[in-house]
N, C-alpha and C. Protein backbone atom coordinates (compact mmCIF):
# COMPACT_ATOMS: atom_id res chain seq x y z
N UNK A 1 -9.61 3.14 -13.34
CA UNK A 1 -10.93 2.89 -12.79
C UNK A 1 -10.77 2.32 -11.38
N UNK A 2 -11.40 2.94 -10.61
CA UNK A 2 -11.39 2.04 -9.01
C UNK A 2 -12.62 1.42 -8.69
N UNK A 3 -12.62 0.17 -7.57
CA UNK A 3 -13.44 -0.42 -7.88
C UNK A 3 -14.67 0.32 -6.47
N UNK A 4 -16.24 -0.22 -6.92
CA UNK A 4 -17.27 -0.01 -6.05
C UNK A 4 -17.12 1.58 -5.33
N UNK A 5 -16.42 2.55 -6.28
CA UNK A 5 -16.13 4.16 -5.82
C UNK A 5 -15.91 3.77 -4.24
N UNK A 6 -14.87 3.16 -3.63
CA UNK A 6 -14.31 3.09 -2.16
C UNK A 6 -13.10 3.70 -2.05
N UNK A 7 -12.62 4.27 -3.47
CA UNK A 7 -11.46 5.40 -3.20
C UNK A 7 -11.21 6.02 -4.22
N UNK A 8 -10.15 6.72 -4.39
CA UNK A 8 -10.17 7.47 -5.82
C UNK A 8 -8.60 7.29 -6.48
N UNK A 9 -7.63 6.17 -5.59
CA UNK A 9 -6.29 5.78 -5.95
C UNK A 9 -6.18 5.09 -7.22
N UNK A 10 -5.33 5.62 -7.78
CA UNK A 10 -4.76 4.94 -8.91
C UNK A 10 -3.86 4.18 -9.20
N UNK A 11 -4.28 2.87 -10.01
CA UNK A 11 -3.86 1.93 -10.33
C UNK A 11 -3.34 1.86 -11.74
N UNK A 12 -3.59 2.45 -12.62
CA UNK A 12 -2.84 2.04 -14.11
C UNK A 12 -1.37 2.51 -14.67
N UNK A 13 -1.19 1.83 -15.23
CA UNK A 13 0.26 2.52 -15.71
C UNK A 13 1.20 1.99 -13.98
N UNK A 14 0.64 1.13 -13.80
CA UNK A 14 2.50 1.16 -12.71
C UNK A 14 3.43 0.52 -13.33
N UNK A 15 4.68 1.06 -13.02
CA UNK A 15 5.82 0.57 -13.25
C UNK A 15 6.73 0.01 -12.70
N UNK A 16 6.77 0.07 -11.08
CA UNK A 16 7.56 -0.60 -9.96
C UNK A 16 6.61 -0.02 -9.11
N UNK A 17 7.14 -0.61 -7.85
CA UNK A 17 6.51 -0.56 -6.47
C UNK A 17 8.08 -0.58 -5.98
N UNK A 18 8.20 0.41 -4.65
CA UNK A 18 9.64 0.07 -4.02
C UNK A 18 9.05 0.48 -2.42
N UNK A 19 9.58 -0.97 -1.34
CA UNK A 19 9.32 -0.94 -0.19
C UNK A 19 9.97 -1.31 1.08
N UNK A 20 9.77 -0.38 1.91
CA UNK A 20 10.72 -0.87 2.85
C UNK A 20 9.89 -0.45 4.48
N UNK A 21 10.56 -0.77 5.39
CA UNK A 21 10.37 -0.52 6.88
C UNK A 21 10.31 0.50 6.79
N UNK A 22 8.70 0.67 7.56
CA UNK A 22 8.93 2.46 7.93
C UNK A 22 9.61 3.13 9.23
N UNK A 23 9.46 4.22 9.16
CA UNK A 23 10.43 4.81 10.44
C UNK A 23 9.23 5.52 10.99
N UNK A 24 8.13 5.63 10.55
CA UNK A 24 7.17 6.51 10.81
C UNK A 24 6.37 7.12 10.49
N UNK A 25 6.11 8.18 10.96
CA UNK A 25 5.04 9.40 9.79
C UNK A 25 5.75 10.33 9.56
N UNK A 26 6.86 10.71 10.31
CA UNK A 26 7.57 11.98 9.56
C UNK A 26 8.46 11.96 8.54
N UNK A 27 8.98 10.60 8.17
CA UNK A 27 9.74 10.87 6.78
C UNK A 27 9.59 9.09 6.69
N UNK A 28 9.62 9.39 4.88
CA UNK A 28 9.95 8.23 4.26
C UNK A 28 10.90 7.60 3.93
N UNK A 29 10.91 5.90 4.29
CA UNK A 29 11.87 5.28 4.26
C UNK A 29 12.69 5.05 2.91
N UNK A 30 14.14 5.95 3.43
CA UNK A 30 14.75 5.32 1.67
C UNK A 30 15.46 4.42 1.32
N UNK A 31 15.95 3.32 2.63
CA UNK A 31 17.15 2.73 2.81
C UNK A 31 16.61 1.43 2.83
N UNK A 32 17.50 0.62 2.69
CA UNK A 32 16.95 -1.01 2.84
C UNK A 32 15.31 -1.36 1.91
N UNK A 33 15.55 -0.67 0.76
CA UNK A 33 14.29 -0.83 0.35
C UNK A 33 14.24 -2.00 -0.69
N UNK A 34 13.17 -2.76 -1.01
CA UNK A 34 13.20 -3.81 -1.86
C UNK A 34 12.10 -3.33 -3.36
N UNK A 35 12.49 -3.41 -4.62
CA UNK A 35 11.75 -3.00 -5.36
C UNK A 35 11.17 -3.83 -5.93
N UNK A 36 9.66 -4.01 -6.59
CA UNK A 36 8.97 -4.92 -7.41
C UNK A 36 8.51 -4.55 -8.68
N UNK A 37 8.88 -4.66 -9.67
CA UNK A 37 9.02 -4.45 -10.97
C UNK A 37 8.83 -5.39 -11.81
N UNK A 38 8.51 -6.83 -11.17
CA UNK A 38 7.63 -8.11 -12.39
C UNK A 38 6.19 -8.00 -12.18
N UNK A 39 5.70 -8.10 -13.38
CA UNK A 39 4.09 -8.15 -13.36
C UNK A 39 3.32 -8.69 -12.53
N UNK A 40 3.10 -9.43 -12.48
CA UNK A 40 2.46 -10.50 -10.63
C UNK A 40 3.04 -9.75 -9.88
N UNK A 41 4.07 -9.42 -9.40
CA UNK A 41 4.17 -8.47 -7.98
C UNK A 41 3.76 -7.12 -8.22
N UNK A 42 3.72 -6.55 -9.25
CA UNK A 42 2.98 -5.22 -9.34
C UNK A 42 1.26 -5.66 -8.92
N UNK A 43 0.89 -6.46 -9.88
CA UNK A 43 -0.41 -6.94 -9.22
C UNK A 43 -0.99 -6.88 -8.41
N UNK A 44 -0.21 -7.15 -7.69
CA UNK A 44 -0.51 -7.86 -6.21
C UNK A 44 -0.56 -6.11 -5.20
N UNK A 45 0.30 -5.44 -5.44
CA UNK A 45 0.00 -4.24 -4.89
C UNK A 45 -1.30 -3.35 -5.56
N UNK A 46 -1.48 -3.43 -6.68
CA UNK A 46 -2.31 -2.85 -7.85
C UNK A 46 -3.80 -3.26 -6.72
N UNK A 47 -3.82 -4.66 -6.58
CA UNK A 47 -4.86 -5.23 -6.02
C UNK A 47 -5.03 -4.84 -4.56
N UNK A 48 -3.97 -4.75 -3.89
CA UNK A 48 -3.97 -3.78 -2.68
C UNK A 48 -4.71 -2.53 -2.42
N UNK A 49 -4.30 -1.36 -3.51
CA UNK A 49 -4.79 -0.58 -4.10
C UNK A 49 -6.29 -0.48 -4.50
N UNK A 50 -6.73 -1.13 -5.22
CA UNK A 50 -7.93 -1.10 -5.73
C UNK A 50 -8.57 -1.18 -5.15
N UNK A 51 -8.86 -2.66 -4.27
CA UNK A 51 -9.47 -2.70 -3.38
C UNK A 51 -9.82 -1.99 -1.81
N UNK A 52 -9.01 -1.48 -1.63
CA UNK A 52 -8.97 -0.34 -0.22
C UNK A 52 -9.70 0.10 -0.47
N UNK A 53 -11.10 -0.22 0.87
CA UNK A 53 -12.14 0.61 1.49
C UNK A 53 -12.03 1.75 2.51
N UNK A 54 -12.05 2.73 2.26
CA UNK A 54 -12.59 4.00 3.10
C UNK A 54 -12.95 3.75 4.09
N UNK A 55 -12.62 3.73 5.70
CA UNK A 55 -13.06 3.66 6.63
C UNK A 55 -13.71 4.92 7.22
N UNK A 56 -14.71 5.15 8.32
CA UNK A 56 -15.33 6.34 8.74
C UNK A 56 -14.78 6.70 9.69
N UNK A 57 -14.93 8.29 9.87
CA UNK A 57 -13.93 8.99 11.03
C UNK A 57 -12.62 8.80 10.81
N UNK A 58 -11.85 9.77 11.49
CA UNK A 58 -10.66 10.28 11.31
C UNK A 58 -10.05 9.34 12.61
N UNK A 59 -9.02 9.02 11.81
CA UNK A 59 -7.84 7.86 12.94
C UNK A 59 -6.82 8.25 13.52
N UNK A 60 -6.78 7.78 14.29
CA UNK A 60 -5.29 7.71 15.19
C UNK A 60 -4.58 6.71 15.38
N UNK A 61 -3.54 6.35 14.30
CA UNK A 61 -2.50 5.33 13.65
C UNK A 61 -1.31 4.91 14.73
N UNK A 62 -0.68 3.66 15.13
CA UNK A 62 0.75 3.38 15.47
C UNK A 62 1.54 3.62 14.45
N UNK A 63 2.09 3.45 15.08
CA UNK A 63 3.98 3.91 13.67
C UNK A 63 3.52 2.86 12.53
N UNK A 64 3.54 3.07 11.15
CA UNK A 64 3.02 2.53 9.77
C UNK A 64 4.29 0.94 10.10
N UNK A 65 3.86 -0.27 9.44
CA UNK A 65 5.21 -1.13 9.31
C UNK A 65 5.68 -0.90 8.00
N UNK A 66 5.13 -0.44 7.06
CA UNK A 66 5.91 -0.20 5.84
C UNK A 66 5.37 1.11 5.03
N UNK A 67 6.74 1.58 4.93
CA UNK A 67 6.38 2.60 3.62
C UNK A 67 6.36 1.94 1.98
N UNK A 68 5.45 2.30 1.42
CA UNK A 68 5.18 1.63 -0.35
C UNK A 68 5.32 3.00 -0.88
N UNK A 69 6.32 3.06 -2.20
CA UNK A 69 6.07 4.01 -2.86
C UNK A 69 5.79 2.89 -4.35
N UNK A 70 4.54 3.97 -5.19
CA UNK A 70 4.12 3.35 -6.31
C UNK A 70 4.38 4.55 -7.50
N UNK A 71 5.26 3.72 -8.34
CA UNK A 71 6.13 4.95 -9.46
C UNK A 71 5.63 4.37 -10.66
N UNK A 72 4.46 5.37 -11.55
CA UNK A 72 4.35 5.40 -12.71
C UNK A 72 4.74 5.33 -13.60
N UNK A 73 4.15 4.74 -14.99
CA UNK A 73 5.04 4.94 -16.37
C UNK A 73 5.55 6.69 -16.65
N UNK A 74 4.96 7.01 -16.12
CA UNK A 74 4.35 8.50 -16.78
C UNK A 74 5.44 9.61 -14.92
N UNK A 75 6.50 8.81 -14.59
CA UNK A 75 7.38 8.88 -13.60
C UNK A 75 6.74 9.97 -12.41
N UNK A 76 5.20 9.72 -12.14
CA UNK A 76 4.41 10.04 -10.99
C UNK A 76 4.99 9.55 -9.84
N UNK A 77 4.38 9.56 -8.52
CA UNK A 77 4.88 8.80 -7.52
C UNK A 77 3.53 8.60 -6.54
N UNK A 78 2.84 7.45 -6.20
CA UNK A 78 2.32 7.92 -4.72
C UNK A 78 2.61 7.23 -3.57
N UNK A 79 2.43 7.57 -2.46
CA UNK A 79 3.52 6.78 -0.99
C UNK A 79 2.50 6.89 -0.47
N UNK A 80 2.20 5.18 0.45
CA UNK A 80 1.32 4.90 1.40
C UNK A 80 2.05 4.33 2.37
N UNK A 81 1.43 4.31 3.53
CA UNK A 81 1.85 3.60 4.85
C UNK A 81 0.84 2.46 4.98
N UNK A 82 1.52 1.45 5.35
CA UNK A 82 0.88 0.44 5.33
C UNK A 82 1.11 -0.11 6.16
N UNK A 83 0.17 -1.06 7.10
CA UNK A 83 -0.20 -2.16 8.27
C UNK A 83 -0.59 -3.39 8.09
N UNK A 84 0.57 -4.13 7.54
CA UNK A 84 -0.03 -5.46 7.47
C UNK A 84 -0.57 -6.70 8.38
N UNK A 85 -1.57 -7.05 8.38
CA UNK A 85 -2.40 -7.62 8.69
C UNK A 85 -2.04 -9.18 9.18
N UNK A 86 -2.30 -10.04 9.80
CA UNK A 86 -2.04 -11.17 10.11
C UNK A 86 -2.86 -12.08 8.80
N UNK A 87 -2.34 -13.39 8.56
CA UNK A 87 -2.98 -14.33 7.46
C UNK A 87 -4.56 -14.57 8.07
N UNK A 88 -5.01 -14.02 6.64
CA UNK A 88 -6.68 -13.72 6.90
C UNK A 88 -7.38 -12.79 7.91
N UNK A 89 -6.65 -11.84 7.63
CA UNK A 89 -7.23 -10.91 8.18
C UNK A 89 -6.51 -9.87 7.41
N UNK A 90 -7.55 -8.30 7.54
CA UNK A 90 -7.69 -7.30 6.69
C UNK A 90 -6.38 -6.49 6.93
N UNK A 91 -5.15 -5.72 5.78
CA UNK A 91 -4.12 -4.90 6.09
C UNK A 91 -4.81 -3.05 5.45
N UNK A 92 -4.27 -2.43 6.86
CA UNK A 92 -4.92 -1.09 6.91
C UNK A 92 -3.62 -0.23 5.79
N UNK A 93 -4.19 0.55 4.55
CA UNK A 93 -3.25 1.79 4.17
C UNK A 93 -3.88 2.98 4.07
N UNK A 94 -2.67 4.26 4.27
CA UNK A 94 -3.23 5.46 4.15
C UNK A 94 -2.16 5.68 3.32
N UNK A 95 -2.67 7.02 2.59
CA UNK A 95 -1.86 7.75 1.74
C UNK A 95 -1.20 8.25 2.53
N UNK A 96 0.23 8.82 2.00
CA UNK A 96 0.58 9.63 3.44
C UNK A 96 0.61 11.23 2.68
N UNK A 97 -0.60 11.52 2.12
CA UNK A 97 -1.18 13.07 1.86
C UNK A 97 -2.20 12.76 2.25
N UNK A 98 -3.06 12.01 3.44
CA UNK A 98 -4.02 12.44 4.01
C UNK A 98 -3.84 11.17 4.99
N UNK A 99 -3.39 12.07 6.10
CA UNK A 99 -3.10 10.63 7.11
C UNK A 99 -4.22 10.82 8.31
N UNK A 100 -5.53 11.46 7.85
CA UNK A 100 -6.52 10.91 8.61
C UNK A 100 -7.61 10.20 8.32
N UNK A 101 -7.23 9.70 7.36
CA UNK A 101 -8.15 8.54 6.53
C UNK A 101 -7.31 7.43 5.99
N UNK A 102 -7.97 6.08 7.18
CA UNK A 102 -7.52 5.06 6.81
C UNK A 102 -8.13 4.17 6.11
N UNK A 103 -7.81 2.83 4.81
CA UNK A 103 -8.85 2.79 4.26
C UNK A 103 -8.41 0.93 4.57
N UNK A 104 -9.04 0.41 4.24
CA UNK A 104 -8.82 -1.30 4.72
C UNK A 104 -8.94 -2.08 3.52
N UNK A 105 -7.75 -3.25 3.52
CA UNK A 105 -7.81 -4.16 2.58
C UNK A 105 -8.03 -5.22 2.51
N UNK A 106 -8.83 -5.87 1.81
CA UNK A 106 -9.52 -7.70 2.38
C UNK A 106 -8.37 -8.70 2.43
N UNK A 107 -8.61 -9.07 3.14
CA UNK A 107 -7.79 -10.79 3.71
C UNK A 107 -7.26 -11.24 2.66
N UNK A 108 -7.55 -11.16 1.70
CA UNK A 108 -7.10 -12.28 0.59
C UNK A 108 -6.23 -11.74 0.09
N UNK A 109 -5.98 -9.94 -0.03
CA UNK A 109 -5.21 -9.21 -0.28
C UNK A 109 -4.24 -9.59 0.65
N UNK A 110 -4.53 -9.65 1.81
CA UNK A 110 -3.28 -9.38 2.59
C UNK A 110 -2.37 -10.82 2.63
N UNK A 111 -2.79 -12.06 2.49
CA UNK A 111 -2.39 -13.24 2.51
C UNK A 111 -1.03 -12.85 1.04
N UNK A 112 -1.97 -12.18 -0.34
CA UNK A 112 -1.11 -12.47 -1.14
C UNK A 112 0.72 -11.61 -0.70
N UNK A 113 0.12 -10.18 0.06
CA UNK A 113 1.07 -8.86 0.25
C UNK A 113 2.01 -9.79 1.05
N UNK A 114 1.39 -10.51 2.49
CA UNK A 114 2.53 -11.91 3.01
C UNK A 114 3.07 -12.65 2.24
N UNK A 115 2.32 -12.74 1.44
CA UNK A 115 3.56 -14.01 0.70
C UNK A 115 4.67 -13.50 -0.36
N UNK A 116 4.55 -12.69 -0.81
CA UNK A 116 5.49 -11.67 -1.90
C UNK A 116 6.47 -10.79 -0.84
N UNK A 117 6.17 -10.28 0.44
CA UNK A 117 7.02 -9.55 1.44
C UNK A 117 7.83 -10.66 1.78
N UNK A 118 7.20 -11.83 2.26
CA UNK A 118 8.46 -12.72 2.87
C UNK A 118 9.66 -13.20 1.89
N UNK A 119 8.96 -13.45 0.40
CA UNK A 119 10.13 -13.29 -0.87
C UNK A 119 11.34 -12.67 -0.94
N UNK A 120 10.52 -11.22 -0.67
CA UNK A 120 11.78 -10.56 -0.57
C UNK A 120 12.77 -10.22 0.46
């Protein structure tokens, strides 16, 4: 279920999250990656996820700071690029199967995504 229909990404069934520095938009990062696989840190991306609002009009992005891939029970995969945000303030992700729609994540999200990135 997603919340207030602001996207159509899925959240259930995750099983890890694995993330690292992106290199860009033309390929995904596979190296130096850090994986999250305890419940509270799946969360915390889950909540990333959910919450991402749909922004209007089609964007024109800087180089992503991180690639997220999110790997299902059911051994799916989906990969976003992500822009994290300064403390209290909103971090931008796109899927990277439609990289002209960016969608935005609230502050509180992004405070938690800072504090679990610097962890690792």
């Amino acid at each position: 279920m997603t919340g207030c229909g602001s996207n159509d990404f899925r959240t259930d069934g995750i099983e890890e999250v694995r993330v690292s520095e992106s290199d860009g938009f033309s390929s995904f990062q596979d190296r130096d990656v850090i994986t999250y696989d305890e419940l509270e840190d799946v969360k915390v991306f889950a909540d990333m996820i959910r919450n991402a609002e749909q922004q209007p009009g089609v964007v024109n992005m800087a180089t992503p700071e991180y690639d997220v891939e999110v790997q299902y029970q059911d051994e799916t995969v989906d990969r976003y690029y992500v822009w994290l945000g300064d403390l209290g303030m909103p971090t931008s992700i796109m899927d990277v199967n439609d990289t002209h729609t960016v969608y935005l994540v609230p502050a509180d999200v992004t405070d938690e995504l800072i504090s679990l990135l610097e962890q690792g």
